[in-house]
Protein backbone atom coordinates (compact mmCIF):
# COMPACT_ATOMS: atom_id res chain seq x y z
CA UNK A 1 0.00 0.00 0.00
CA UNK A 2 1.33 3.44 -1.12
CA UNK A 3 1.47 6.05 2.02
CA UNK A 4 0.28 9.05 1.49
CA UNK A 5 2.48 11.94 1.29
CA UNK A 6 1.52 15.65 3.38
CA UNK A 7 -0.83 16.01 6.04
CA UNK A 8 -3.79 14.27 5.68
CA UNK A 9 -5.78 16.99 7.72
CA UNK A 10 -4.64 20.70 7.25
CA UNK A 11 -4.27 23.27 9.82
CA UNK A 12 -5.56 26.67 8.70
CA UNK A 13 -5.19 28.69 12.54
CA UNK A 14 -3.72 27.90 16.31
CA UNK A 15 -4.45 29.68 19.13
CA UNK A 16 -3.16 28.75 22.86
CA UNK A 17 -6.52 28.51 24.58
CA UNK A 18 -4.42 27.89 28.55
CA UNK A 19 -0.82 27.45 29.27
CA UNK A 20 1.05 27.15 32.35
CA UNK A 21 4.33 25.70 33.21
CA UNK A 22 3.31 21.68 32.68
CA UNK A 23 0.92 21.82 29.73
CA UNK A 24 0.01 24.11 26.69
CA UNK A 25 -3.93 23.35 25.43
CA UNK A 26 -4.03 24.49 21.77
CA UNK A 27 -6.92 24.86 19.68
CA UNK A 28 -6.10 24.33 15.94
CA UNK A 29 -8.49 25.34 13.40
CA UNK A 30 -8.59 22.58 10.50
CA UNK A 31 -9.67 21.67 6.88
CA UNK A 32 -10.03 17.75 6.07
CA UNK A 33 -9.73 16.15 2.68
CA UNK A 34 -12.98 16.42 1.58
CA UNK A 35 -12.71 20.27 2.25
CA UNK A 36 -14.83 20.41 5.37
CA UNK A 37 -13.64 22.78 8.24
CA UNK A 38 -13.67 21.92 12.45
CA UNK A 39 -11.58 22.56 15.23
CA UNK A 40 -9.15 20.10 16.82
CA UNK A 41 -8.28 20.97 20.38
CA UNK A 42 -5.24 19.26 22.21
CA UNK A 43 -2.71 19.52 25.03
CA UNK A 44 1.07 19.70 24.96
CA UNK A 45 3.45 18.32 27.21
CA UNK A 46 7.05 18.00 27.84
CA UNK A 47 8.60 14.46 27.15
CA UNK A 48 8.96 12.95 30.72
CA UNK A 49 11.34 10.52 32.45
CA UNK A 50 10.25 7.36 33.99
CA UNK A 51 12.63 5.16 36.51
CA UNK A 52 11.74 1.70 37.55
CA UNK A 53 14.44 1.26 40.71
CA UNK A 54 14.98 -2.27 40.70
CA UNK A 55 16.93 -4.26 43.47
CA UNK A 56 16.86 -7.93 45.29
CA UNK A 57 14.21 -9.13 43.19
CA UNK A 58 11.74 -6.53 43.21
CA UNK A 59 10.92 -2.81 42.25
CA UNK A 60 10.27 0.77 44.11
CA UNK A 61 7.00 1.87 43.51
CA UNK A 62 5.25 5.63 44.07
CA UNK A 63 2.18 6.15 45.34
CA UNK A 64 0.08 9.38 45.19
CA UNK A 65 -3.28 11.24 45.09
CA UNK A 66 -4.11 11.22 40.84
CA UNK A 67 -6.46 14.17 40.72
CA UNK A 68 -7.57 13.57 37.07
CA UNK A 69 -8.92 10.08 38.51
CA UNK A 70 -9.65 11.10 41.57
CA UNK A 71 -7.63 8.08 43.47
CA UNK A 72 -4.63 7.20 44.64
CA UNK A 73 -2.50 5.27 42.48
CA UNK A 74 0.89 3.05 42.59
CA UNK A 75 3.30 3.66 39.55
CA UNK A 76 7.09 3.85 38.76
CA UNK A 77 8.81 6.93 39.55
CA UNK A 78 8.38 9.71 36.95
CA UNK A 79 8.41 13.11 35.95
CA UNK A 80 9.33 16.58 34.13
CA UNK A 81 11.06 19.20 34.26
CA UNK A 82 9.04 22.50 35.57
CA UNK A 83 8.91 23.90 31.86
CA UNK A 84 7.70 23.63 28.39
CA UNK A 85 11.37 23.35 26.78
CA UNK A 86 12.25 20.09 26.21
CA UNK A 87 14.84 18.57 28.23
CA UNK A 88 17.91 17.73 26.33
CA UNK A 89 19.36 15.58 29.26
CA UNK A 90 16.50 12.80 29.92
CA UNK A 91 19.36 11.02 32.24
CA UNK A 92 19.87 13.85 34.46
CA UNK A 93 15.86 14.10 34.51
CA UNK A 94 15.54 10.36 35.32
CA UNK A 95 18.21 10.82 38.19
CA UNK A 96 16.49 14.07 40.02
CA UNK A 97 12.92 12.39 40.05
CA UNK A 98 14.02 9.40 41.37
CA UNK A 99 16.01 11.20 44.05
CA UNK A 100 13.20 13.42 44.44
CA UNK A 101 10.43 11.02 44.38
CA UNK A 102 12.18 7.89 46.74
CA UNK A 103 15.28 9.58 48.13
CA UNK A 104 17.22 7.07 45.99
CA UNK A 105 20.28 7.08 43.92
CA UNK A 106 21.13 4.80 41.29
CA UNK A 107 24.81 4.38 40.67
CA UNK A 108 23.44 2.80 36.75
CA UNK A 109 20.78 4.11 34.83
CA UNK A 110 20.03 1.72 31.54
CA UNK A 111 17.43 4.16 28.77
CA UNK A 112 15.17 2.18 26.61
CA UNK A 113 13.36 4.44 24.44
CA UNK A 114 9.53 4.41 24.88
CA UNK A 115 7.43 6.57 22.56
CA UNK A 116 3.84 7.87 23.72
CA UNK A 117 1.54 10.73 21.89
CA UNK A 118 3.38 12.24 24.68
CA UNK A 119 7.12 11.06 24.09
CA UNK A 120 9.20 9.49 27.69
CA UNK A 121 12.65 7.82 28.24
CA UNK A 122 12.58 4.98 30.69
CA UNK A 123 15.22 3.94 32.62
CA UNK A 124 16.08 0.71 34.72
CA UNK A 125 17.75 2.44 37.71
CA UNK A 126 19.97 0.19 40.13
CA UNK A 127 22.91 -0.49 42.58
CA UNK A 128 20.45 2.02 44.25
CA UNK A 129 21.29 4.09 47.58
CA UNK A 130 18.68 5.41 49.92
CA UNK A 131 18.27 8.86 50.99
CA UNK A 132 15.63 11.47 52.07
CA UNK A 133 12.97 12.25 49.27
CA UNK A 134 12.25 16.23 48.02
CA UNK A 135 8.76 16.20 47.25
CA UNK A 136 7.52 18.86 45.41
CA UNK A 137 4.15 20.97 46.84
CA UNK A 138 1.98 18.87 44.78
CA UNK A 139 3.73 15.24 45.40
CA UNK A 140 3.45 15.99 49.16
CA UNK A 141 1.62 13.10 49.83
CA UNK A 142 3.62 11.09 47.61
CA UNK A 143 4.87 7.65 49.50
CA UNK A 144 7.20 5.54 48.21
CA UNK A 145 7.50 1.28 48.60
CA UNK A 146 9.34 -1.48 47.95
CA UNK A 147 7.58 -4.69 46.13
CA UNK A 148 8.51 -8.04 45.02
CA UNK A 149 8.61 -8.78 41.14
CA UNK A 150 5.45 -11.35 42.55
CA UNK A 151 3.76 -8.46 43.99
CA UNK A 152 3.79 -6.43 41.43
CA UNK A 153 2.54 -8.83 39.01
CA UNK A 154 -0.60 -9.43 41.21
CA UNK A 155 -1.16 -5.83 41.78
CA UNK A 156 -1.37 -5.59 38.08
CA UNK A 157 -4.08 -8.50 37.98
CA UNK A 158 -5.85 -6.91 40.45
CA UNK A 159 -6.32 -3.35 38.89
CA UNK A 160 -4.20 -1.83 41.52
CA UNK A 161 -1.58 -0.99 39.23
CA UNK A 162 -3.30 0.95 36.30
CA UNK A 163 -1.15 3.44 35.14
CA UNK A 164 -0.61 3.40 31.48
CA UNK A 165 3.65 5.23 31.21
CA UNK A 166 4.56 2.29 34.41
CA UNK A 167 2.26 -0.88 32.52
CA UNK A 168 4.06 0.15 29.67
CA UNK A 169 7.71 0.33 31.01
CA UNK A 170 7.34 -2.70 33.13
CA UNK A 171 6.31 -4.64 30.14
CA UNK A 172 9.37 -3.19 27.83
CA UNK A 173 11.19 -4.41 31.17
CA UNK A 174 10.23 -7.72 30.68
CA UNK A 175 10.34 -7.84 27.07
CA UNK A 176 14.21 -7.15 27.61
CA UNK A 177 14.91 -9.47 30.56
CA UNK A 178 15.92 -13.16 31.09
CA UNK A 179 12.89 -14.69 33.09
């Protein structure tokens, strides 16, 4: 099959409708193929870091408050920098949210590429050293936990673990591991 060349769907105005530090929602008006007109609204964010902090068998997990869902929820470390501008060091990124998040330091971060509508890096963090966390005002509830590798197969089962960035990185983990 022959791909098309050009975009399929033609922008003919932008406007930034909100922005703030995190996130940019843009409203784009558009003209399809068939010459019809509409608007296509969306939000923009800053690639992100993820960190799963692996050690004796098992993994460091985050929980916090998910207003968006309104629930608590267990993931991997993860995180962006306070800014629009992409980050041209996702390493140094990894390393100051999982310091921030857990209090821990890896002495080896491995990056696997993981691509998203919204793009992240993750990284398999060990030899890891504990340390006091520095939550940011809105992680302030943020607790952080150990779990076995059998744990955190059964919290996925069970719906505890749900978010989409950590199923995805945990999978790519396994994907690249000897089992």
């Amino acid at each position: 099959m022959a791909e098309a060349s050009g975009p399929v769907i033609e922008q003919t105005s932008t406007r930034v409708v909100y922005e703030n530090s995190h996130m940019r929602l843009r409203e784009d008006g558009i003209r399809r193929p068939d010459g019809s007109t509409g608007t296509y609204a969306y939000v923009e964010k800053p690639d992100f870091a993820l960190i799963i902090p692996a050690e004796n068998g098992g993994f460091h997990l985050v929980e916090q408050y998910r207003y968006p869902i309104r629930q608590r929820s267990w993931e991997f470390p993860q995180g962006t920098f306070p800014s629009l501008a992409p980050t041209d060091d996702p390493e140094r990124l990894a390393r100051e949210e999982l310091r921030q998040e857990t209090g821990l330091r890896a002495s080896h971060l491995h990056c696997a590429n993981g691509q998203l509508s919204q793009g992240f890096d993750v990284f398999l963090a060990t030899g890891l050293t504990p340390g006091p966390p520095e939550l940011e005002l809105e992680e302030q509830d943020l607790r952080s936990q150990w779990f076995g590798r059998a744990e955190v197969d059964d919290m996925i089962r069970r719906g505890v673990l749900t978010d989409d960035s950590s199923l995805a990185a945990y999978t790519l983990f396994l994907l690249t591991r000897d089992t």
